[in-house]
Every structure is written in C-alpha cells, then in structure tokens.
C-alpha atoms as a PDB file:
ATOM      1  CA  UNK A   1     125.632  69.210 129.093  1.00  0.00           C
ATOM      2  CA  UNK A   2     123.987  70.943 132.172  1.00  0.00           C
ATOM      3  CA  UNK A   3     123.697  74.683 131.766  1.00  0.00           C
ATOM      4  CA  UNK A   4     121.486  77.449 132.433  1.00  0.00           C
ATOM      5  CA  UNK A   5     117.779  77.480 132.107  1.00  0.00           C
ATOM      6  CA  UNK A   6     117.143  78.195 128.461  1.00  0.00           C
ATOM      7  CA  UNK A   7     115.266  81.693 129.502  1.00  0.00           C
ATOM      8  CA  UNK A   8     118.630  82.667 130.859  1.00  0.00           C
ATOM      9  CA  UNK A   9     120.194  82.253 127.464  1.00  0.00           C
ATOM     10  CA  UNK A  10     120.850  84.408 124.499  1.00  0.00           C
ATOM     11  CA  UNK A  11     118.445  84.245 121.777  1.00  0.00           C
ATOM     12  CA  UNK A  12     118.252  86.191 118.460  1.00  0.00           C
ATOM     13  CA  UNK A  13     116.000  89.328 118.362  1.00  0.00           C
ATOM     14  CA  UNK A  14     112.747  88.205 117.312  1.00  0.00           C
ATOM     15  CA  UNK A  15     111.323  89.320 113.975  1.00  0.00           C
ATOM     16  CA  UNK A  16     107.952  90.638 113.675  1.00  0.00           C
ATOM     17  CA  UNK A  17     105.525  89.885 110.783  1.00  0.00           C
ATOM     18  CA  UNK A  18     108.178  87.903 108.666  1.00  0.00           C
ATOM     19  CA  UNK A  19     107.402  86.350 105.331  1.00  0.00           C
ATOM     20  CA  UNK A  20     109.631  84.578 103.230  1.00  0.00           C
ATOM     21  CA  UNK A  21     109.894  86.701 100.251  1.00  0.00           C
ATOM     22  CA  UNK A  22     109.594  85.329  96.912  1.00  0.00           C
ATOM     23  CA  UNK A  23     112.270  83.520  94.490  1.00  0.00           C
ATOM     24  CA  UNK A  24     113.397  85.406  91.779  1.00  0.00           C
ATOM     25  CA  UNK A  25     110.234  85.508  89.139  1.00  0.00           C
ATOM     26  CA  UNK A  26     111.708  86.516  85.834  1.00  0.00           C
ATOM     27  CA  UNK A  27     110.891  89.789  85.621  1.00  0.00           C
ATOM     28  CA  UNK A  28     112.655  92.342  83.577  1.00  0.00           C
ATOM     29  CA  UNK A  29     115.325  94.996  85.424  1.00  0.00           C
ATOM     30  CA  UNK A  30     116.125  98.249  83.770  1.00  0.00           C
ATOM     31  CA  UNK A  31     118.024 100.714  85.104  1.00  0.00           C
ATOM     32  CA  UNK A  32     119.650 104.547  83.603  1.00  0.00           C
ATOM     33  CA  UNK A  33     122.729 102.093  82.024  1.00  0.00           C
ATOM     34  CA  UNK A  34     121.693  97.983  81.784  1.00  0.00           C
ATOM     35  CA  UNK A  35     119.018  96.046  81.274  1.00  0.00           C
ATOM     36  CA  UNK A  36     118.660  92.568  82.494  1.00  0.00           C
ATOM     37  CA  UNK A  37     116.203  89.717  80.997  1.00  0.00           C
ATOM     38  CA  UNK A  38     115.993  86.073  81.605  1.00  0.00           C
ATOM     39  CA  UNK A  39     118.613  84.580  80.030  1.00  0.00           C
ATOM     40  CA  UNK A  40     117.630  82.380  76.319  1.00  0.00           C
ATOM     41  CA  UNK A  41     119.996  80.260  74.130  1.00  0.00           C
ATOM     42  CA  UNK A  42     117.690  81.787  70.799  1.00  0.00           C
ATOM     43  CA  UNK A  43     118.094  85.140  72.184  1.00  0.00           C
ATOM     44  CA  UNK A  44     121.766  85.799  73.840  1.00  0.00           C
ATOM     45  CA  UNK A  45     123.987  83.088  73.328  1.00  0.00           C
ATOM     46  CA  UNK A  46     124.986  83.936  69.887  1.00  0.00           C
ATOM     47  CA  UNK A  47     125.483  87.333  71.142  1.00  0.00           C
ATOM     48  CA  UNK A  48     127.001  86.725  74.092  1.00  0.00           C
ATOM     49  CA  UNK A  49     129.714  84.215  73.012  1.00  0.00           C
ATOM     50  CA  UNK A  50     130.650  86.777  70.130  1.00  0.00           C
ATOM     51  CA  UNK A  51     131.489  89.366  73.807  1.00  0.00           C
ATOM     52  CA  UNK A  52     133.138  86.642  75.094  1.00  0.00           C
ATOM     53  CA  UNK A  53     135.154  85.590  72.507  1.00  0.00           C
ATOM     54  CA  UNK A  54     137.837  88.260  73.076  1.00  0.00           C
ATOM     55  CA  UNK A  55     139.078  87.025  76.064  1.00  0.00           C
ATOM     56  CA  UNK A  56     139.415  83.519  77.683  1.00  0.00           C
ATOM     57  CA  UNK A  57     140.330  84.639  80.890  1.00  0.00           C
ATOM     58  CA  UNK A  58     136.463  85.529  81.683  1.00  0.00           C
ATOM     59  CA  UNK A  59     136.363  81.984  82.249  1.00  0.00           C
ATOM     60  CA  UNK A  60     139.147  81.533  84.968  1.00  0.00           C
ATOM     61  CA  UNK A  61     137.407  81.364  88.100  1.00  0.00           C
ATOM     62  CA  UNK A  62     133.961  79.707  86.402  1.00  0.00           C
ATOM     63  CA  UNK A  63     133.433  76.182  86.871  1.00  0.00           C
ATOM     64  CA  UNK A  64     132.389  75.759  83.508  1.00  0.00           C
ATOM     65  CA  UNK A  65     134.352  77.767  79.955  1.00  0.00           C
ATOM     66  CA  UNK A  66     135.909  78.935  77.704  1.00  0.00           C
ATOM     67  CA  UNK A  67     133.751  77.396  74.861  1.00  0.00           C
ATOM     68  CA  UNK A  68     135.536  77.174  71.413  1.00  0.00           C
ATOM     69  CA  UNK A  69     132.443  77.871  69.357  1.00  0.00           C
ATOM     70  CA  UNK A  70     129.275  79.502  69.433  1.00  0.00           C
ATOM     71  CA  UNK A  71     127.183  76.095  69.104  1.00  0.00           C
ATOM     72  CA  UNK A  72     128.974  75.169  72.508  1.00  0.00           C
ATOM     73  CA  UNK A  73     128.096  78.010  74.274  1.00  0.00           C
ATOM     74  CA  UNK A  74     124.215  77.475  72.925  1.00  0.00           C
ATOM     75  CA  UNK A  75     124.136  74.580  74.625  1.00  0.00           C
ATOM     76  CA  UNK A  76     125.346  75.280  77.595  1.00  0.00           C
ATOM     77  CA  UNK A  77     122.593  78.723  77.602  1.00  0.00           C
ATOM     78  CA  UNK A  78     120.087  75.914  76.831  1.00  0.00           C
ATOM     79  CA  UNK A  79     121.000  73.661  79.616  1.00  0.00           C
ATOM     80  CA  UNK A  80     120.675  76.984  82.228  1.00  0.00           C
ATOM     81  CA  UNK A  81     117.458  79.066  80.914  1.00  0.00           C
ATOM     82  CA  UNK A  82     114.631  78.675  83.027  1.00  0.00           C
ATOM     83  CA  UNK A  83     116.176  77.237  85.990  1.00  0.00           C
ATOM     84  CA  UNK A  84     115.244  78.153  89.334  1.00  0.00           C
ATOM     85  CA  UNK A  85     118.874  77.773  90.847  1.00  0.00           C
ATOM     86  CA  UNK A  86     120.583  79.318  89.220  1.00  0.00           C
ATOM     87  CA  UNK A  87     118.457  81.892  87.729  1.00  0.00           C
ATOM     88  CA  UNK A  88     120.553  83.545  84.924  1.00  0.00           C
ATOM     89  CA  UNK A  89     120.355  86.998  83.580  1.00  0.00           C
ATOM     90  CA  UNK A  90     121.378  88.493  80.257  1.00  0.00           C
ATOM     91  CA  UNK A  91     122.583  91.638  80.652  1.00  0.00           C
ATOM     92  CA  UNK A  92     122.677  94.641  77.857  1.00  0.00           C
ATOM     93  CA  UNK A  93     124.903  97.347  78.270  1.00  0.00           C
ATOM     94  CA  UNK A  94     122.033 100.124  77.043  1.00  0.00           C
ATOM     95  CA  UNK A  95     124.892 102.313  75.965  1.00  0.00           C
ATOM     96  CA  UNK A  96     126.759  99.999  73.415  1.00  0.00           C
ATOM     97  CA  UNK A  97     123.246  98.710  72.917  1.00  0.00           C
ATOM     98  CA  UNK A  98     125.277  95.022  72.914  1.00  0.00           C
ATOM     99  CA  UNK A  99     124.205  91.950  75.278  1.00  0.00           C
ATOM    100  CA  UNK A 100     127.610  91.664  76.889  1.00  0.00           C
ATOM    101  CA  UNK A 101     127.384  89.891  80.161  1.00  0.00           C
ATOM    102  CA  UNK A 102     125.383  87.226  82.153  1.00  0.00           C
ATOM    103  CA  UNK A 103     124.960  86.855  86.101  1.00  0.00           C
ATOM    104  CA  UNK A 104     122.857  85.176  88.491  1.00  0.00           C
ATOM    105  CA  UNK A 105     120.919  84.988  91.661  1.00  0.00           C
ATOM    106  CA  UNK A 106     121.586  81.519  93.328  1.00  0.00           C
ATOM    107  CA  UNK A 107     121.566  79.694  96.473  1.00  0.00           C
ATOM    108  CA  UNK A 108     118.306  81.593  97.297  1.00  0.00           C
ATOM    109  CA  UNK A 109     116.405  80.266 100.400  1.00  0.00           C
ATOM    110  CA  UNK A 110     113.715  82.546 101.357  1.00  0.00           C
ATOM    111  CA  UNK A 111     112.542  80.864 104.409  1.00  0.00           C
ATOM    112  CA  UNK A 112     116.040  82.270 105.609  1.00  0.00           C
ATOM    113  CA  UNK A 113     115.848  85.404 103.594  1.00  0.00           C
ATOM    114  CA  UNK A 114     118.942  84.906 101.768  1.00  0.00           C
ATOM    115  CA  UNK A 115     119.910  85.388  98.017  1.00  0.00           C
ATOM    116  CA  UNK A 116     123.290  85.149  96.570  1.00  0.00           C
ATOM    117  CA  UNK A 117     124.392  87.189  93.159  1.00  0.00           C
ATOM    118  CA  UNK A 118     127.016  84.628  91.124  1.00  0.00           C
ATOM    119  CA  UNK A 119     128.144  83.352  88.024  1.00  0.00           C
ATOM    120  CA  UNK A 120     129.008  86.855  87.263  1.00  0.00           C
ATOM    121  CA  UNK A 121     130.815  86.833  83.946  1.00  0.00           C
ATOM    122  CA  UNK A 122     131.340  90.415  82.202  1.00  0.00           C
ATOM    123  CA  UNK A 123     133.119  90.857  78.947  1.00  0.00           C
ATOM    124  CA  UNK A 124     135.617  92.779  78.279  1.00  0.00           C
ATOM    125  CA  UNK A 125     133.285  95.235  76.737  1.00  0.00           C
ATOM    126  CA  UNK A 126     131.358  95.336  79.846  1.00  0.00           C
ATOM    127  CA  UNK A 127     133.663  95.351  82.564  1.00  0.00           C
ATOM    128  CA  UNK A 128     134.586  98.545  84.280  1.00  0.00           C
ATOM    129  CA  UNK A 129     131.178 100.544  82.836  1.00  0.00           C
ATOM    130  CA  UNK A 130     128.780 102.700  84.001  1.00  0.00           C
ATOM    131  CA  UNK A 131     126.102  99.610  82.901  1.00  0.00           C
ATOM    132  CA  UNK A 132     128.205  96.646  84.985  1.00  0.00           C
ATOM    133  CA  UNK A 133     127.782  98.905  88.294  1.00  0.00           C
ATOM    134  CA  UNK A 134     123.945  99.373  86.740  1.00  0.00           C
ATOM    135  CA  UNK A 135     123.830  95.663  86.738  1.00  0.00           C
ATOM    136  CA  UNK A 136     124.731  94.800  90.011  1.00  0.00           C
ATOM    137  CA  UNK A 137     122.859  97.641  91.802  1.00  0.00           C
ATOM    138  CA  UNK A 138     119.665  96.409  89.949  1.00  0.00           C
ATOM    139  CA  UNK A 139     119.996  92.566  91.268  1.00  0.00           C
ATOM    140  CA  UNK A 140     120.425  93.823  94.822  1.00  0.00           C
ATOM    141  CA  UNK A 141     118.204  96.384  94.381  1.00  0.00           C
ATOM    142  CA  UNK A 142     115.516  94.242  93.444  1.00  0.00           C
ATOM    143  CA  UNK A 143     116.654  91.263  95.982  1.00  0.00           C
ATOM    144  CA  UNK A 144     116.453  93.879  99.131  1.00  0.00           C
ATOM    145  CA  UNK A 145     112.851  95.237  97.906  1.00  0.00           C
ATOM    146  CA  UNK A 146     111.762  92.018  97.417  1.00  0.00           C
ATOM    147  CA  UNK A 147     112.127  91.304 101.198  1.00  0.00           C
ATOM    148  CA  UNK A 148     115.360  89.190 101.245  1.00  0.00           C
ATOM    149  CA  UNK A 149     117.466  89.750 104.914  1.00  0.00           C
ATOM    150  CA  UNK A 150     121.144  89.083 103.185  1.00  0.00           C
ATOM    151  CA  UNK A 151     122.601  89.186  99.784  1.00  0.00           C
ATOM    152  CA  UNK A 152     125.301  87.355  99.367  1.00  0.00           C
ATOM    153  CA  UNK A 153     128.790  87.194  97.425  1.00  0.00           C
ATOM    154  CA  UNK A 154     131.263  84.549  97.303  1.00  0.00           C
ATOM    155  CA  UNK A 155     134.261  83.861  94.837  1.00  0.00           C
ATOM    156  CA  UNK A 156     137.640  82.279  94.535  1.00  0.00           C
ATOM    157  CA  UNK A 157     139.806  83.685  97.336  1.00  0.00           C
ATOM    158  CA  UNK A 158     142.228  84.356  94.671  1.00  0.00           C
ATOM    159  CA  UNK A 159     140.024  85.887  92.315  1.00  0.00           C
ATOM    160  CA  UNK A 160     141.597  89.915  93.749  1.00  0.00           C
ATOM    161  CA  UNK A 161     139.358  91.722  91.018  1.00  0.00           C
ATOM    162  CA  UNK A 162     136.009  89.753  92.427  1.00  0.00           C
ATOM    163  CA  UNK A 163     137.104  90.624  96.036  1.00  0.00           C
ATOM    164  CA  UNK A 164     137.523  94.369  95.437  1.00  0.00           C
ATOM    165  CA  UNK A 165     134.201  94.587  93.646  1.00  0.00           C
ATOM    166  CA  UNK A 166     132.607  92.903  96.694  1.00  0.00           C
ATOM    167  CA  UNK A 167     133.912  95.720  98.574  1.00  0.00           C
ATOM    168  CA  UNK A 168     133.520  98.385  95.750  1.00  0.00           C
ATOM    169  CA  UNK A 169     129.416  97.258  95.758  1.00  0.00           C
ATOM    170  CA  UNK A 170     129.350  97.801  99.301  1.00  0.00           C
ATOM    171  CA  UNK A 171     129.627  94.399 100.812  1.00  0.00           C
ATOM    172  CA  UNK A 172     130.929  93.310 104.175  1.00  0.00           C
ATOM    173  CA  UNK A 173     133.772  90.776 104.101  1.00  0.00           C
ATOM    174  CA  UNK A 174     133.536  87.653 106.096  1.00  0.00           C
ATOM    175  CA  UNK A 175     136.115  85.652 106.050  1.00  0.00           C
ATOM    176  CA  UNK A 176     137.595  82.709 103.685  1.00  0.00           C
ATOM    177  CA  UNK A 177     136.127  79.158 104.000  1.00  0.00           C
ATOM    178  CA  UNK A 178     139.345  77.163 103.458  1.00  0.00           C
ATOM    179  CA  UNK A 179     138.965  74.107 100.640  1.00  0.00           C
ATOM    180  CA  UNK A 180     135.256  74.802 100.109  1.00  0.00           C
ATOM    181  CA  UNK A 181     135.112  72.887  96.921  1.00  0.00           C
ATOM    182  CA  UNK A 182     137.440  71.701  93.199  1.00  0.00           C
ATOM    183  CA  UNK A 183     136.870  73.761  90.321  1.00  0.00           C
ATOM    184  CA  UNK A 184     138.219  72.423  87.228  1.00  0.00           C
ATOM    185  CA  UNK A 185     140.116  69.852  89.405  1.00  0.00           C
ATOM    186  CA  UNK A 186     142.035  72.691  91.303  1.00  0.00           C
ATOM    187  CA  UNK A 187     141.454  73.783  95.224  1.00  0.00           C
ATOM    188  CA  UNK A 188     139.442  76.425  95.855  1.00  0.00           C
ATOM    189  CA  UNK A 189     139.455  78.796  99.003  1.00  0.00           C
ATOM    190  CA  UNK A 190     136.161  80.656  98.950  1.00  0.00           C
ATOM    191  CA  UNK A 191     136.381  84.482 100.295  1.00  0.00           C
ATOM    192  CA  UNK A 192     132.661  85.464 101.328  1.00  0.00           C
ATOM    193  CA  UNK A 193     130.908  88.846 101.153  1.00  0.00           C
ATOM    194  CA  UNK A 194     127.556  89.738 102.314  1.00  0.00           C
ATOM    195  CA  UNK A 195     125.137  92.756 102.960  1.00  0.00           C
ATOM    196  CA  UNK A 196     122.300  92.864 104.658  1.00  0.00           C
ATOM    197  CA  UNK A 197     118.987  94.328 104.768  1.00  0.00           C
ATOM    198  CA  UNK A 198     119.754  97.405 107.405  1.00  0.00           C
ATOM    199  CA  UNK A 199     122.273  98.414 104.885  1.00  0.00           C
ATOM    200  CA  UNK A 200     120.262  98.571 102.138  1.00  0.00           C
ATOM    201  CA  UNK A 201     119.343 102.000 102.744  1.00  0.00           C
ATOM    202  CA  UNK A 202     122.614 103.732 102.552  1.00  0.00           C
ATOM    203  CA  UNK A 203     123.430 101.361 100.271  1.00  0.00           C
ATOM    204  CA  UNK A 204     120.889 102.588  97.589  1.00  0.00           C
ATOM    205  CA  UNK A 205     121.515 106.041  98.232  1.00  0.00           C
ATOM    206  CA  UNK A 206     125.433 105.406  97.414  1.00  0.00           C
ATOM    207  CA  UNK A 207     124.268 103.990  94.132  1.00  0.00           C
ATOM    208  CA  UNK A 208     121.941 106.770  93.094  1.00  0.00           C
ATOM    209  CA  UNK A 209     124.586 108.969  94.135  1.00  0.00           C
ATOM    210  CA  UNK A 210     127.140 107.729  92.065  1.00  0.00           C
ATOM    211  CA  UNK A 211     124.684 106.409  88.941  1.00  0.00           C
ATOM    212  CA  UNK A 212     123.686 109.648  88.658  1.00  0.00           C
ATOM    213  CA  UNK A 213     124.764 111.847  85.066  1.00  0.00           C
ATOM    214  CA  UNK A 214     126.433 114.638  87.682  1.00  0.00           C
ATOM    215  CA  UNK A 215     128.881 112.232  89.091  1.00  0.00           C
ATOM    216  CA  UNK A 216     130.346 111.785  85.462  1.00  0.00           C
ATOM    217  CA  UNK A 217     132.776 114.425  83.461  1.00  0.00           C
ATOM    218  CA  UNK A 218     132.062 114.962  79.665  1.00  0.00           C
ATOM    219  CA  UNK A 219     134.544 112.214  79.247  1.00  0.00           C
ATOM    220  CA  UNK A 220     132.652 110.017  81.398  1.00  0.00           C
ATOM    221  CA  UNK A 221     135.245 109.674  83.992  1.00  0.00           C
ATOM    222  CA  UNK A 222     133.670 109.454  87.559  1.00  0.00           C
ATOM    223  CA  UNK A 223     134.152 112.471  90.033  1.00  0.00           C
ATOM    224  CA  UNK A 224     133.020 110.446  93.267  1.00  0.00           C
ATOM    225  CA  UNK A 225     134.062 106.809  93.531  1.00  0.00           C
ATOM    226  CA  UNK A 226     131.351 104.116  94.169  1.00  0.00           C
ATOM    227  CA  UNK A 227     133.667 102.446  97.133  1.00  0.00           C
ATOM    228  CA  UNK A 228     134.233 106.118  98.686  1.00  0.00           C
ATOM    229  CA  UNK A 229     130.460 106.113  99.062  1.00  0.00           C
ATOM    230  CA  UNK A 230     129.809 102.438 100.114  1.00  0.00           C
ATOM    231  CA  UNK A 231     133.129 102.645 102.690  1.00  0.00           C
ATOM    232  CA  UNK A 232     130.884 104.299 105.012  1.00  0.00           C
ATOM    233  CA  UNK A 233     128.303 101.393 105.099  1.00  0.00           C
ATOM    234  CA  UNK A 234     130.681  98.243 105.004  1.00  0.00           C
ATOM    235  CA  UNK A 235     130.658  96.552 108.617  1.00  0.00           C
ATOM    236  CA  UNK A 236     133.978  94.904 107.455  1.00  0.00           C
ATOM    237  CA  UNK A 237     136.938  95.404 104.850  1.00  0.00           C
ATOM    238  CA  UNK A 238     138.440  92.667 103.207  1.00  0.00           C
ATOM    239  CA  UNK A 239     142.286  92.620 104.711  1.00  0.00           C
ATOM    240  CA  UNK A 240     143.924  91.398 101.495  1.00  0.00           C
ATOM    241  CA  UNK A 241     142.663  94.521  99.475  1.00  0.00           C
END
C-alpha cells in the first residue's frame, strides 16, 4: 500500500543507552514484612501444602491444584524449582515466621524489557497481610531496579479479588483479551494489568508510605490505604471494580 515517505511517519521515541536487563537470578528479597527465596520441594513444599491445605479455593483460577496430599504437591515443587520461566518464589510471612505463599516472575523477555509477576497463590494465612503487600512490592521493586520497562499482571477476567489487587498495587488496566486460553478445560477471558517504568517512582514512594510502622494502629489496622496512594499513579482503572 502506497503511503507517505517513512520519515513522514510516526515512530516511537528512541531510547538512549538501552540494555536488556537481566532475567531473574535467584537472589534472595527481604523486605520490613516477607521474605522471598527460590522456591525448593526439600525446603517449602511440606510447608507450604500444610498453608494450603485450609482452603481449596486457592487453586480456582491456577491451571494446576488442589493437591490431596503433601507428596503431590512435592512433586509438583520439584517439577518447577530452578526453572527459568517460571521462576518461583517461596514466600515467608516474617511475622508468623510461616512459609505461606509462592509467586512468580514469568513471561520475562528482556530484549523488550518486560517481566510479568504470576502464579500468585497466597494462603489463607497470608492473604490480606502486611507481608503479601511486602511480597509484591519486593518483586516489582526488584524487576523496575533491575532495568525492566513494564511489569506485567494478567489473570482470569473473573478472578474480581486478582483484578482489584492489580489496581490496589498500582497497576494500569488494559483491557480483557477475550478466549485467551482453557484452564482446566473451561474458557478463560484474560483481564491485563501493567505498570511501567516512569511509574515506578511514585510507585515506590506509595509503598514506603504505606509499609511504613506509622501507617498502622496498635491493632495493626491501616490508617492510609495502599490504593488511595497508588490511585494517583494508575494511567487507567479497571471499569468492572
């Protein structure tokens, strides 16, 4: 098709000096409430399927779950350690002192500078803490820093509690991808969330503010909310919230 001379067309900005930052290395992340280490079938699983074990609903919107006994859920934390893609995290709730959750950085192509934060499965011992926020803030934190452009989010579309902690964490909704895949032979819309590197700033500063011991009562109950702090950074809301 005949068109304008490609200097007369729109072109993204350039970007100066970029280098693909890293893949995700293994390193420890600690923060004031979680820690997070690689995860390891001898260390965690045992652990972890006891957090699980309460509820089977953790497993709803995984492709993969519930397991029925702890030698199951071995192997499958055998079959994932040490992968690349997805890299999986343990996570320890340093307050309960209790390995309670697992997550993951995935999809990560860092000759596009993108990284994407799934598999997120929180027990019900870990869900709704001071150490899940911890968690999360740590993975981006450490994706952003490492020189990644976009961090990305996706989940079910009908997964409500994963779309408002998207948009609790700060990140910008973009839309549904309409049957994007079968889980567990059942459709599956995919809502997307992203943020990206010029957010990162007030980002961080929105999760310092609200990690910190002065947001927090005696009871522990929050006096500024995290998605009060990251509303002001989010370039889009998610219209079914």
């Amino acid at each position: 098709m005949n068109g304008p001379s490609s200097d007369a067309r729109p072109v993204g900005a350039p970007l100066a000096n970029w280098t693909p930052p890293p893949r995700p290395s293994g390193e420890v992340l600690t923060g004031a409430y979680a820690r997070l280490a690689p995860l390891s079938a001898e260390g965690h699983a045992a652990l972890l399927h006891r957090a699980f074990v309460e509820s089977d609903a953790v497993w709803d919107y995984l492709p993969y779950g519930p397991f029925s006994s702890a030698a199951q859920y071995y192997r499958w934390a055998r079959e994932h350690e040490g992968r690349s893609d997805p890299f999986f995290y343990a996570i320890k709730n340093l307050e309960t002192g209790a390995w309670e959750g697992v997550a993951s950085f995935l999809n990560v192509v860092p000759g596009g500078g993108s990284i994407e934060v799934g598999h997120i499965n929180f027990s019900p011992a870990l869900q709704r803490t001071r150490a899940a926020t911890d968690a999360m803030y740590l993975m981006m934190k450490w994706a952003f820093e490492a020189g990644y452009r976009r961090y990305e989010w996706k989940c079910d579309a009908l997964n409500r509690p994963s779309r408002r902690a998207a948009q609790r964490l700060g990140l910008s909704y973009e839309g549904v991808f309409r049957q994007a895949t079968v889980v567990k032979g059942r459709n599956r819309d995919t809502a997307w969330f992203a943020a990206i590197d010029s957010e990162w700033p007030a980002l961080k500063e929105a999760f310092e503010a609200w990690l910190a011991p002065a947001n927090f009562d005696a009871d522990g109950s929050q006096r500024e909310r995290l998605a009060d702090l990251t509303g002001l950074v989010r370039a889009a809301s998610d219209p079914a919230l």
